[in-house]
PDB file of N, CA and C in Angstrom:
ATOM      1  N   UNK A   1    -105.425  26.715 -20.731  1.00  0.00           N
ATOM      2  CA  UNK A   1    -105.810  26.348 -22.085  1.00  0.00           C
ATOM      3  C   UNK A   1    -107.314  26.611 -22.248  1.00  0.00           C
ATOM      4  N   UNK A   2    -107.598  26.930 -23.523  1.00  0.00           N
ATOM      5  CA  UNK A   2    -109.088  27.457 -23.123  1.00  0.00           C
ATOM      6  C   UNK A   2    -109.964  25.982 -23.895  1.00  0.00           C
ATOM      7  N   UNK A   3    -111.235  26.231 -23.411  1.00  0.00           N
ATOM      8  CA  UNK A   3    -111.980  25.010 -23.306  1.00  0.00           C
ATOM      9  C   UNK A   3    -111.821  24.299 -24.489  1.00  0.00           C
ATOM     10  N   UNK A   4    -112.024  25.145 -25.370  1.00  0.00           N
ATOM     11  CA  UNK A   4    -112.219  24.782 -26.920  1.00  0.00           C
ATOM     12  C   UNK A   4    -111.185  24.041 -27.409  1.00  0.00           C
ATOM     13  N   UNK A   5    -110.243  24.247 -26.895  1.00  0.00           N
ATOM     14  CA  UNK A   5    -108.614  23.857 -27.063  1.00  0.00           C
ATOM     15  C   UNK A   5    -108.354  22.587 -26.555  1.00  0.00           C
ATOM     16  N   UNK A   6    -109.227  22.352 -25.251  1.00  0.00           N
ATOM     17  CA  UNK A   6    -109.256  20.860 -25.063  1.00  0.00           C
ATOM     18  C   UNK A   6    -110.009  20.251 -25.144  1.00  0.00           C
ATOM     19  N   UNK A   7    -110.610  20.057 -26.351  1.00  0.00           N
ATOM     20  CA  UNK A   7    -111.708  19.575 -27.171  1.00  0.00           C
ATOM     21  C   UNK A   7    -111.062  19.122 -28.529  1.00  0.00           C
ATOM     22  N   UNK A   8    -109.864  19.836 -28.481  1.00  0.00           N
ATOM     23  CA  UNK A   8    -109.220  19.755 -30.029  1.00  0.00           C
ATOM     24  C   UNK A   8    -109.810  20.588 -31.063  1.00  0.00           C
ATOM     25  N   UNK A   9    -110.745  21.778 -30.790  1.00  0.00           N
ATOM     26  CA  UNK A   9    -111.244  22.717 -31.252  1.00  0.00           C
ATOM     27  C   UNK A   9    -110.727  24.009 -31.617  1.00  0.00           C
ATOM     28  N   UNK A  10    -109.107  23.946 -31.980  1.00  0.00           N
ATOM     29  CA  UNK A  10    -107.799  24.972 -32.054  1.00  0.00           C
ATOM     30  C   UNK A  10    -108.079  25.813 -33.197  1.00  0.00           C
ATOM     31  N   UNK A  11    -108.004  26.911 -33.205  1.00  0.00           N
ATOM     32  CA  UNK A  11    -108.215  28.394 -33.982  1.00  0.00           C
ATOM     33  C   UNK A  11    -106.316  28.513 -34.325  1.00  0.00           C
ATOM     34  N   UNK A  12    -106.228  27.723 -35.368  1.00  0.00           N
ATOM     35  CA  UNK A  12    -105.165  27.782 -36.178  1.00  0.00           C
ATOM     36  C   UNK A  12    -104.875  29.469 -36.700  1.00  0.00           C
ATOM     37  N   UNK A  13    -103.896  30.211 -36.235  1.00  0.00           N
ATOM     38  CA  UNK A  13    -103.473  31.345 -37.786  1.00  0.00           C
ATOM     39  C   UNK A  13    -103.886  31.067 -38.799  1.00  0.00           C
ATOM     40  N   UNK A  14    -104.179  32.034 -39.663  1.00  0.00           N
ATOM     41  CA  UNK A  14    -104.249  32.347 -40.788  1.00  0.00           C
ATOM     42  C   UNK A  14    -103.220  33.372 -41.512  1.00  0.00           C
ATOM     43  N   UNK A  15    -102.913  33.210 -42.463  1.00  0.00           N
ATOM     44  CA  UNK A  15    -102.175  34.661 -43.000  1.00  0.00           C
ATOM     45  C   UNK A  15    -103.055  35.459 -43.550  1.00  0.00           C
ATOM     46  N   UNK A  16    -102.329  36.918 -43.290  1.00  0.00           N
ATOM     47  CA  UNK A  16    -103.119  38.189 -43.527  1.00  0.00           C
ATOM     48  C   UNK A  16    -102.674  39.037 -42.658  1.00  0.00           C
ATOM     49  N   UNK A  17    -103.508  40.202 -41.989  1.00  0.00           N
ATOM     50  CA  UNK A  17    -102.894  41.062 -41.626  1.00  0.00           C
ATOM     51  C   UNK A  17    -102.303  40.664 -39.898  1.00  0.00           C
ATOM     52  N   UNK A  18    -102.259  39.706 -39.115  1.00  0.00           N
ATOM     53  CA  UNK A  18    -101.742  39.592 -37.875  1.00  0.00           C
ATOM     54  C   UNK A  18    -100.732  38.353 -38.383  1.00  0.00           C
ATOM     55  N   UNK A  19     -99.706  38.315 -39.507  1.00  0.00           N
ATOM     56  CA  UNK A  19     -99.436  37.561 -39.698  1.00  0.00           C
ATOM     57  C   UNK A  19     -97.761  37.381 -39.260  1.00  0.00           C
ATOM     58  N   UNK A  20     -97.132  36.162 -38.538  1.00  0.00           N
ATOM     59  CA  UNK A  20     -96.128  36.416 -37.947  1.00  0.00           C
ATOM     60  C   UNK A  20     -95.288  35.203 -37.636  1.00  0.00           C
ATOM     61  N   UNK A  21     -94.096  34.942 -37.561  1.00  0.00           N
ATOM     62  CA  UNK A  21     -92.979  34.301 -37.873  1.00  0.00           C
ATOM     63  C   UNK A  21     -93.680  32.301 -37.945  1.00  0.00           C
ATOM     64  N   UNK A  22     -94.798  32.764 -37.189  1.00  0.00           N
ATOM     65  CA  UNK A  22     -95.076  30.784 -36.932  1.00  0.00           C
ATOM     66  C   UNK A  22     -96.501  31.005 -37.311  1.00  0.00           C
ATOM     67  N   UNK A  23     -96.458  31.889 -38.507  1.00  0.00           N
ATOM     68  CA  UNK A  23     -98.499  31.766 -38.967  1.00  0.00           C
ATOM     69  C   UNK A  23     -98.382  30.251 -39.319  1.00  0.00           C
ATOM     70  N   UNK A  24     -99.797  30.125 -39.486  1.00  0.00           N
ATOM     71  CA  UNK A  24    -100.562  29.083 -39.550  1.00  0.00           C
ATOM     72  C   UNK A  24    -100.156  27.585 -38.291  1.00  0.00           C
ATOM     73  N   UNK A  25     -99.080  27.798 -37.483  1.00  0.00           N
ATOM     74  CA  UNK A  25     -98.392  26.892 -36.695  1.00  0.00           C
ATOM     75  C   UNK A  25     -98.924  26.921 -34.969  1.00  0.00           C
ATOM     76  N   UNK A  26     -99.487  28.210 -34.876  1.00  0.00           N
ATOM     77  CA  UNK A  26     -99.554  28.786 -33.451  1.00  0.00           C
ATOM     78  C   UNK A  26    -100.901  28.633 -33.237  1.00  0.00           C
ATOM     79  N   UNK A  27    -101.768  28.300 -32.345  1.00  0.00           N
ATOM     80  CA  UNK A  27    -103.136  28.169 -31.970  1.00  0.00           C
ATOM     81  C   UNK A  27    -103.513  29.598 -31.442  1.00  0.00           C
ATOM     82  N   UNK A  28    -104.440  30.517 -31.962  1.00  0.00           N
ATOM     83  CA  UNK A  28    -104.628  32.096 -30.947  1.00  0.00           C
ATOM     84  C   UNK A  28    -105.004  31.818 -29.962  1.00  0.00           C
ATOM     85  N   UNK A  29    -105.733  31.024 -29.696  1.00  0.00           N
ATOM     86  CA  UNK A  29    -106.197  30.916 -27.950  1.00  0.00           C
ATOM     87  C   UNK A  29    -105.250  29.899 -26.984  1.00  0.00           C
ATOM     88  N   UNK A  30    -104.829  29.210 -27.320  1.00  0.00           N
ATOM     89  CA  UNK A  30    -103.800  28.622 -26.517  1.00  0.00           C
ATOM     90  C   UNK A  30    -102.412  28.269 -26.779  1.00  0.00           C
ATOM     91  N   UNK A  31    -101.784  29.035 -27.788  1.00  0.00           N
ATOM     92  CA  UNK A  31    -100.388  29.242 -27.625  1.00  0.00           C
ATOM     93  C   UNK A  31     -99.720  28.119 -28.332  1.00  0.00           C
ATOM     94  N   UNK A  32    -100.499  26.796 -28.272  1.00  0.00           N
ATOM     95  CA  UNK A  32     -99.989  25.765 -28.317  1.00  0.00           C
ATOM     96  C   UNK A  32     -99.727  25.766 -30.333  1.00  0.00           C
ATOM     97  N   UNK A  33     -98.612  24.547 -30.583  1.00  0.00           N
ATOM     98  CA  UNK A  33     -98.141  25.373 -32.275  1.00  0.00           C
ATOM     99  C   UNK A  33     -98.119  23.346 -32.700  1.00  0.00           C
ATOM    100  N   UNK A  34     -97.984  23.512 -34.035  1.00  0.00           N
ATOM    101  CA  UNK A  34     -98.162  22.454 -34.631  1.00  0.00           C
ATOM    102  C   UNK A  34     -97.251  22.220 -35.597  1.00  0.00           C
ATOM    103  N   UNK A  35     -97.047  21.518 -36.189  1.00  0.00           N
ATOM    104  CA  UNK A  35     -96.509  21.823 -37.359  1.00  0.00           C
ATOM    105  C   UNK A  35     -96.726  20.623 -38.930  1.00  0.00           C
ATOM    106  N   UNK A  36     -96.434  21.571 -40.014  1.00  0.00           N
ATOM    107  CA  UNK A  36     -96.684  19.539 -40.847  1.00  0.00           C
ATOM    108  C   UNK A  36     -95.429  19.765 -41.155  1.00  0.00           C
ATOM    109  N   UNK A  37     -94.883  18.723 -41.274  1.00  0.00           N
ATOM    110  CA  UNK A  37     -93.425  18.652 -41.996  1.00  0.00           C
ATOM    111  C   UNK A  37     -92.978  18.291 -43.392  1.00  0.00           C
ATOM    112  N   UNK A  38     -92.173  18.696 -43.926  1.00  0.00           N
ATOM    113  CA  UNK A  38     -91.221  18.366 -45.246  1.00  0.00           C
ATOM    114  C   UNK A  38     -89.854  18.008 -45.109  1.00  0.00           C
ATOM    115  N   UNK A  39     -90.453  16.625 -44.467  1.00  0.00           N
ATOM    116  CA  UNK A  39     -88.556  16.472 -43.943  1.00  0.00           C
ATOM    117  C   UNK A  39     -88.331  16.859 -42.880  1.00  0.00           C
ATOM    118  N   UNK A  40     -87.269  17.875 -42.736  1.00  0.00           N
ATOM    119  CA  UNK A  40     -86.780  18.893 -41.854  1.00  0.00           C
ATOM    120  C   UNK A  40     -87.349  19.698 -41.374  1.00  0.00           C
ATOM    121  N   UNK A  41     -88.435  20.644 -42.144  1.00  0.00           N
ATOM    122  CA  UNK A  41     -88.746  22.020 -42.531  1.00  0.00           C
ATOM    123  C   UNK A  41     -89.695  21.475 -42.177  1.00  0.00           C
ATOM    124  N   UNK A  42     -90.816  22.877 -41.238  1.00  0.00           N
ATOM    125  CA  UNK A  42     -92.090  22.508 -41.574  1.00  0.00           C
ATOM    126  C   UNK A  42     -92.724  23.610 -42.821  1.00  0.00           C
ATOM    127  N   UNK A  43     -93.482  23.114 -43.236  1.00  0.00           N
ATOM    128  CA  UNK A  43     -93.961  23.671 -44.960  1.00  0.00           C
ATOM    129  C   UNK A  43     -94.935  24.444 -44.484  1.00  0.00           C
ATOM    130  N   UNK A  44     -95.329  24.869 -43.415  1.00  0.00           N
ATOM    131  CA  UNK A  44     -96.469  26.177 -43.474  1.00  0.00           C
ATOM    132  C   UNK A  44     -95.774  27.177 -43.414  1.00  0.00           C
ATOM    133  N   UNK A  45     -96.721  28.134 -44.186  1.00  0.00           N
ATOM    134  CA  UNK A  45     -96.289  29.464 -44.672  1.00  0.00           C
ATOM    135  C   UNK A  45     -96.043  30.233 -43.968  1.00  0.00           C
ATOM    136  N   UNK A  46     -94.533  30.696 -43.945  1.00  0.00           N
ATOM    137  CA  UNK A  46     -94.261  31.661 -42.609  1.00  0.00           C
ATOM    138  C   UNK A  46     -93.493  30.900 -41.105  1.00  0.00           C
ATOM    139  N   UNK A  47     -93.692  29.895 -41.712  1.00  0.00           N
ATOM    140  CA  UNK A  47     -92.925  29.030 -40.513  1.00  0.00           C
ATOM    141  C   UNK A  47     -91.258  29.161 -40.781  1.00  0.00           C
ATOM    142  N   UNK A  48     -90.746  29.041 -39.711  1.00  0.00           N
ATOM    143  CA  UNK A  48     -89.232  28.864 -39.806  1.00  0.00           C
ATOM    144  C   UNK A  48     -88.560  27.690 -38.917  1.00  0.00           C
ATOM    145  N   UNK A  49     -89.687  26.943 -38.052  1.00  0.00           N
ATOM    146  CA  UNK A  49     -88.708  25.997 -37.445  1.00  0.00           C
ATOM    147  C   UNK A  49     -88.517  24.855 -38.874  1.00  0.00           C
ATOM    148  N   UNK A  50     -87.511  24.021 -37.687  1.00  0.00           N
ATOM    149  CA  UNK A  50     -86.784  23.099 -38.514  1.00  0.00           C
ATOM    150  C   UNK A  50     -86.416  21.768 -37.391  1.00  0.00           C
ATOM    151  N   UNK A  51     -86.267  20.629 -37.717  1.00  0.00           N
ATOM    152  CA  UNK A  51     -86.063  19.961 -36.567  1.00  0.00           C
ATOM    153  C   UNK A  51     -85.065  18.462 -36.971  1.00  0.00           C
ATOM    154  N   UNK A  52     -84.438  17.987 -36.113  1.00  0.00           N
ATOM    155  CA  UNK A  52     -83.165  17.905 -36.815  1.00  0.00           C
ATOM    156  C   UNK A  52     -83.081  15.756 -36.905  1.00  0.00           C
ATOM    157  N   UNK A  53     -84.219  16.011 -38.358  1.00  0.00           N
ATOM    158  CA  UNK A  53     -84.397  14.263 -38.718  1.00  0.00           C
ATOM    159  C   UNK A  53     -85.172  14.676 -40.128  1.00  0.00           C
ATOM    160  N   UNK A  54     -85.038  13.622 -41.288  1.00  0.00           N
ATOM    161  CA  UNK A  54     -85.555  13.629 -42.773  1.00  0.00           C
ATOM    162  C   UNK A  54     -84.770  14.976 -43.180  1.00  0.00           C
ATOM    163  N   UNK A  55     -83.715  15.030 -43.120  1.00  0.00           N
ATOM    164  CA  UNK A  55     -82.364  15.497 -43.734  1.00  0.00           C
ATOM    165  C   UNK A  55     -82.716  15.336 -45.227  1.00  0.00           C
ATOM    166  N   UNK A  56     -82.448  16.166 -46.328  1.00  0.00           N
ATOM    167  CA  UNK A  56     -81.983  15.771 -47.864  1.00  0.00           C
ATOM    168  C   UNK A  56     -80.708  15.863 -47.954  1.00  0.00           C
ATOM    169  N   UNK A  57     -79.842  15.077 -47.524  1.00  0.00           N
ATOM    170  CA  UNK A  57     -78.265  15.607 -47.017  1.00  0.00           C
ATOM    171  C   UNK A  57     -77.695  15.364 -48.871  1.00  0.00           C
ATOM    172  N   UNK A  58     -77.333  16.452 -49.527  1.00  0.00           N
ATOM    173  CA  UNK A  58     -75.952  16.553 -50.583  1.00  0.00           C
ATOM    174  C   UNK A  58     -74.279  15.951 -50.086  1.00  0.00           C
ATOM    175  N   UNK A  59     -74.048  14.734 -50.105  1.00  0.00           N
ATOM    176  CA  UNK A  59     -72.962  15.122 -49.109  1.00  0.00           C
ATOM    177  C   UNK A  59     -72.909  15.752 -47.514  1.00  0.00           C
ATOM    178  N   UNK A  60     -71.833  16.531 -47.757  1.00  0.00           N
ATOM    179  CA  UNK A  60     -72.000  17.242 -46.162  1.00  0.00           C
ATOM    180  C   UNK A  60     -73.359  18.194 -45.377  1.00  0.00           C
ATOM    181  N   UNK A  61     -74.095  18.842 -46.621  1.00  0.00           N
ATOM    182  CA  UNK A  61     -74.902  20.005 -46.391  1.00  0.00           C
ATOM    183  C   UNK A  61     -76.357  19.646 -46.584  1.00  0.00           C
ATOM    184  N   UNK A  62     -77.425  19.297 -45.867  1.00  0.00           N
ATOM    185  CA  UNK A  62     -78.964  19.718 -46.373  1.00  0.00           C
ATOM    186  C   UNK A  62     -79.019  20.234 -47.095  1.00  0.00           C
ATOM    187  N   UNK A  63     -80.208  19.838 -47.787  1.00  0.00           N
ATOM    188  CA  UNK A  63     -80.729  20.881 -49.543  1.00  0.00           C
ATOM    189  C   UNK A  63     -81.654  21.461 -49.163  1.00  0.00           C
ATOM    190  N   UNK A  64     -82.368  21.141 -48.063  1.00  0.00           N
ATOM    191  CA  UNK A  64     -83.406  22.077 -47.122  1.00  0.00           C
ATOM    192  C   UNK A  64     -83.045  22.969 -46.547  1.00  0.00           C
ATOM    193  N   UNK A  65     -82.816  22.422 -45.625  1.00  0.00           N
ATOM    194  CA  UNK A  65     -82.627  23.847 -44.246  1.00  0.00           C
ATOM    195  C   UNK A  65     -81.106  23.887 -44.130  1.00  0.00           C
ATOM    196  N   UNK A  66     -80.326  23.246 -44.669  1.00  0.00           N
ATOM    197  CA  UNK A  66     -78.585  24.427 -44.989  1.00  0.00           C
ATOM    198  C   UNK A  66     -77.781  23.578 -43.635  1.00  0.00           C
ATOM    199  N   UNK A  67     -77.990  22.942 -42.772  1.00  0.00           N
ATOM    200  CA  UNK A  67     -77.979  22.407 -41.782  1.00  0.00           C
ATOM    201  C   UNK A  67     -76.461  21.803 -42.608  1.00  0.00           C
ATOM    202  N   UNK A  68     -75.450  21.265 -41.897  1.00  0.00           N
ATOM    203  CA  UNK A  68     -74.213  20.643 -42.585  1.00  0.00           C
ATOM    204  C   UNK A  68     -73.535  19.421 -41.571  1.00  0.00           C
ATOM    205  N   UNK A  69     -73.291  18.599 -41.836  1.00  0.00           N
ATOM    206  CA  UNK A  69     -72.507  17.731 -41.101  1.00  0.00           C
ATOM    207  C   UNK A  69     -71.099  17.126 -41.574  1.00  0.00           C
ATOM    208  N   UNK A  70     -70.463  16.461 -40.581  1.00  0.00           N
ATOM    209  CA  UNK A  70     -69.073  16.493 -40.432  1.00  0.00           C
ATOM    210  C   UNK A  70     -68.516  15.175 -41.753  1.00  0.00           C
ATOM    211  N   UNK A  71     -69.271  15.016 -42.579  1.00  0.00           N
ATOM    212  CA  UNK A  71     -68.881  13.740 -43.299  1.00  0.00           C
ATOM    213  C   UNK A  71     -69.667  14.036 -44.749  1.00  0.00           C
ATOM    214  N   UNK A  72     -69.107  13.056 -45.540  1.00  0.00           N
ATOM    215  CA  UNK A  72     -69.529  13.411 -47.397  1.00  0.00           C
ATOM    216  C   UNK A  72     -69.285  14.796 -47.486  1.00  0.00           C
ATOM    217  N   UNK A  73     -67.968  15.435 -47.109  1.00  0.00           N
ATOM    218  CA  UNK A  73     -67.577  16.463 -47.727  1.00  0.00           C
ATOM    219  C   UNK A  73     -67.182  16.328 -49.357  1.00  0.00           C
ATOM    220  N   UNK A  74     -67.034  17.314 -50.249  1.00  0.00           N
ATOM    221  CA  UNK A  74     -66.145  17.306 -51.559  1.00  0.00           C
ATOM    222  C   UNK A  74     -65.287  18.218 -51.162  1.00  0.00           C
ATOM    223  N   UNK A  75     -63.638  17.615 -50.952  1.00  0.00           N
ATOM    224  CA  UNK A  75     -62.612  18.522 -50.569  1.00  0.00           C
ATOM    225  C   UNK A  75     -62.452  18.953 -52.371  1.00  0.00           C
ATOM    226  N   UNK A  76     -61.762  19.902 -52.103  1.00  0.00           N
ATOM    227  CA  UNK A  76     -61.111  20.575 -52.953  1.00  0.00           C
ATOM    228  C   UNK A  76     -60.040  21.139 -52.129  1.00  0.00           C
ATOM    229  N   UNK A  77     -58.697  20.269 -52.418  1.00  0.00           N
ATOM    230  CA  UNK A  77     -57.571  20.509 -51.483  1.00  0.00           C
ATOM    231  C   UNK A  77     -57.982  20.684 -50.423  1.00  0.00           C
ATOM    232  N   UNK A  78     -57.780  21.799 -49.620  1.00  0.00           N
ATOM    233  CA  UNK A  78     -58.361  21.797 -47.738  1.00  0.00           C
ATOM    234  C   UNK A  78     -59.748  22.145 -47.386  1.00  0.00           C
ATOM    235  N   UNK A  79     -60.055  22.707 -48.666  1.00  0.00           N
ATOM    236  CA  UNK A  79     -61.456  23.390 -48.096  1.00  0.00           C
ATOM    237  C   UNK A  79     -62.186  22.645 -49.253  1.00  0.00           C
ATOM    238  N   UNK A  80     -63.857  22.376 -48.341  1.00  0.00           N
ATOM    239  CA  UNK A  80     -65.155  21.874 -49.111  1.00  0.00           C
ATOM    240  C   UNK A  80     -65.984  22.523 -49.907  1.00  0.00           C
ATOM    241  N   UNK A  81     -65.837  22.359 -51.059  1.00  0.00           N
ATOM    242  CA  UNK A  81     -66.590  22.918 -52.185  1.00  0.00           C
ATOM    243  C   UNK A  81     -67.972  22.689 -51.871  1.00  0.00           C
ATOM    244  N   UNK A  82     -68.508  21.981 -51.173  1.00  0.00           N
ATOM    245  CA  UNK A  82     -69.934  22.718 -50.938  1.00  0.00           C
ATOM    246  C   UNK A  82     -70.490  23.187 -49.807  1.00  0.00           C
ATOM    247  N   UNK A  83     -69.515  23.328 -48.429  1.00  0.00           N
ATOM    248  CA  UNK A  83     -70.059  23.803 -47.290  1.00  0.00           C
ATOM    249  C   UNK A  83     -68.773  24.452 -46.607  1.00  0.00           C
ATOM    250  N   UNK A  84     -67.560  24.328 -47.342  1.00  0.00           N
ATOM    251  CA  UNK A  84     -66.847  25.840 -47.169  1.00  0.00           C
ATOM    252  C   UNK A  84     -65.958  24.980 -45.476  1.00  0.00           C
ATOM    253  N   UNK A  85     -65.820  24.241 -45.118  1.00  0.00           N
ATOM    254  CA  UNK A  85     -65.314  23.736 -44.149  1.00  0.00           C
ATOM    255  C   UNK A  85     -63.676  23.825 -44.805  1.00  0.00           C
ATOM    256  N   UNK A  86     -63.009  23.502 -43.705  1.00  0.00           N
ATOM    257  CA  UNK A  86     -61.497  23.522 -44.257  1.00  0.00           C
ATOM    258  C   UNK A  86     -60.724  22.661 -43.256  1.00  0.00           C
ATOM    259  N   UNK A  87     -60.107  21.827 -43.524  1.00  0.00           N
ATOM    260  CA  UNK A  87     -58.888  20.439 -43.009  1.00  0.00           C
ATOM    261  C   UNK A  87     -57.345  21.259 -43.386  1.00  0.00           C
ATOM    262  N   UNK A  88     -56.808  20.748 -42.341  1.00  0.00           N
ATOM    263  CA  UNK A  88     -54.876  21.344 -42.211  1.00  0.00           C
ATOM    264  C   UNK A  88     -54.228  20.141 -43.023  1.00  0.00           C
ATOM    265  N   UNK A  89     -55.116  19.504 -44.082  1.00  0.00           N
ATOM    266  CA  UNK A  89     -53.952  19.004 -45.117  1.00  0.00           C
ATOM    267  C   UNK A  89     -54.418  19.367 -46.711  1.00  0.00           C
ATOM    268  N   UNK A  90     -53.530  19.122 -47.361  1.00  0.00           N
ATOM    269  CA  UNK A  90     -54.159  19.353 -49.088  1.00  0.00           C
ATOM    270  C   UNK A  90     -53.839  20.992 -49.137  1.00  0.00           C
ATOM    271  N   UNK A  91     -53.170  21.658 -48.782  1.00  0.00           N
ATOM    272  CA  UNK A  91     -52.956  23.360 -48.461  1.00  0.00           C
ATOM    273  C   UNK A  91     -52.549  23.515 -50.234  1.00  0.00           C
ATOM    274  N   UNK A  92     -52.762  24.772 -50.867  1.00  0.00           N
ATOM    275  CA  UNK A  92     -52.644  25.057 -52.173  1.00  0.00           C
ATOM    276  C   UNK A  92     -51.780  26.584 -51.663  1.00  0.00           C
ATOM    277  N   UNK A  93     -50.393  26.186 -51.299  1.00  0.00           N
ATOM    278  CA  UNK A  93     -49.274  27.206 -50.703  1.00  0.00           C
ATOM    279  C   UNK A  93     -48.971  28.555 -51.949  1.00  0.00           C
ATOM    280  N   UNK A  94     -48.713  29.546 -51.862  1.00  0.00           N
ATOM    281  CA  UNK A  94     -48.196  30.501 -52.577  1.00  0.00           C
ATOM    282  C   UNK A  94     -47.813  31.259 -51.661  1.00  0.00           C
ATOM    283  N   UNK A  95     -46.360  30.977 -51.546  1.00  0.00           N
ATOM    284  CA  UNK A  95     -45.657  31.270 -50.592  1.00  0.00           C
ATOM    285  C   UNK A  95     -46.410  30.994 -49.058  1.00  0.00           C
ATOM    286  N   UNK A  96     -46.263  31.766 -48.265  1.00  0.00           N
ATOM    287  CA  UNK A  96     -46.641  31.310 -47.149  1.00  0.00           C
ATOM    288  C   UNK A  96     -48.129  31.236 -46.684  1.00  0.00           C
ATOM    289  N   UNK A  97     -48.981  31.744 -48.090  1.00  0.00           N
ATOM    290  CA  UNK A  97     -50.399  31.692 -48.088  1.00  0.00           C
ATOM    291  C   UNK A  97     -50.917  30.548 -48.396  1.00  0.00           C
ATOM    292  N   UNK A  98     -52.042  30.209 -48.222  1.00  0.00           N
ATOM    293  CA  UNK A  98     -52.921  28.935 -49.148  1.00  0.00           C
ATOM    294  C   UNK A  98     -53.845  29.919 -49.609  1.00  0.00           C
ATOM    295  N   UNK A  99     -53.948  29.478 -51.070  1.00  0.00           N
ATOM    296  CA  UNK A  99     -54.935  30.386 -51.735  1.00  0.00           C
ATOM    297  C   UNK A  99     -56.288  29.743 -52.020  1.00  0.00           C
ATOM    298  N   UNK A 100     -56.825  28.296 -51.071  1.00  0.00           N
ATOM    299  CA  UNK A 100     -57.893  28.248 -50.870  1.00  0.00           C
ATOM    300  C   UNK A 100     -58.367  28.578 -49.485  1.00  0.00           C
ATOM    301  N   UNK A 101     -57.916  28.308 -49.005  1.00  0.00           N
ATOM    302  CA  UNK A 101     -58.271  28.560 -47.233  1.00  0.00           C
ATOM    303  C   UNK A 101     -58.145  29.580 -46.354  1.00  0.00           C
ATOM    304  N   UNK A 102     -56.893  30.395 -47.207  1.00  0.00           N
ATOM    305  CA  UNK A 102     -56.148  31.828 -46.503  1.00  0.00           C
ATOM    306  C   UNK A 102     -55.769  31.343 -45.250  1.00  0.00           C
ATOM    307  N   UNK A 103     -54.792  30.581 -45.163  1.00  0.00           N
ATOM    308  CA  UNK A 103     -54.260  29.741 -44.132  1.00  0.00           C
ATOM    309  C   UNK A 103     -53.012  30.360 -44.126  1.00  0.00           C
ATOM    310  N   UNK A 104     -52.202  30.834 -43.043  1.00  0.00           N
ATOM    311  CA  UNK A 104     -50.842  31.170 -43.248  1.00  0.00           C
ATOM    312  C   UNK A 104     -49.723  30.240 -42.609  1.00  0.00           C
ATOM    313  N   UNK A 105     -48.452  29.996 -42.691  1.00  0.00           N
ATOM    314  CA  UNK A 105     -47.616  29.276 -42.327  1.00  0.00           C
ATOM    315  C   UNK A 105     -46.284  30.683 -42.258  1.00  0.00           C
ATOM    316  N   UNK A 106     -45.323  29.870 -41.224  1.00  0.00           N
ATOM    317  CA  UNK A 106     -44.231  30.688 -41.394  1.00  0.00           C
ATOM    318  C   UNK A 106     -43.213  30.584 -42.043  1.00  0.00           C
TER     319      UNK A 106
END
């Protein structure tokens, strides 16, 4: 770690032209990354982590980071109208198809 770095003296990214998946998150001289958060998400520009607490959960799905869990679905017959999951009951049959799920039976 370089001296400056353990001083708490960190040379944060900037955006511009060396700019890259964890700008403003990554320290140039020592590697070491930070982040501020929005919830889930961290909100610097160019960032993509995400870390998995302060959820905006809709029901089953985050309104942030898309993240989905197994509960507060909205079925619509077998499958969830907002995260597309699908349960083996509530089937909408036409003939041996379900024409929400594309589920077949014999």
């Amino acid at each position: 770690m370089a001296i400056l770095c353990k001083v708490g003296l960190h040379k944060w990214r900037k955006c511009g032209f060396r700019c890259s998946d964890d700008c403003h998150c990554k320290c140039d001289r020592c590697k070491v990354t930070r982040h501020e958060w929005d919830g889930c998400i961290c909100k610097n520009p160019g960032c993509k982590e995400t870390r998995d607490e302060g959820h905006s959960w809709n029901g089953c799905k985050c309104m942030k980071c898309g993240k989905t869990r197994n509960e507060g679905h909205k079925w619509d017959g077998c499958k969830c109208a907002t995260c597309g999951k699908t349960r083996d009951e509530a089937h909408a049959w036409d003939g041996c198809k379900c024409t929400k799920c594309g589920k077949t039976k014999d």
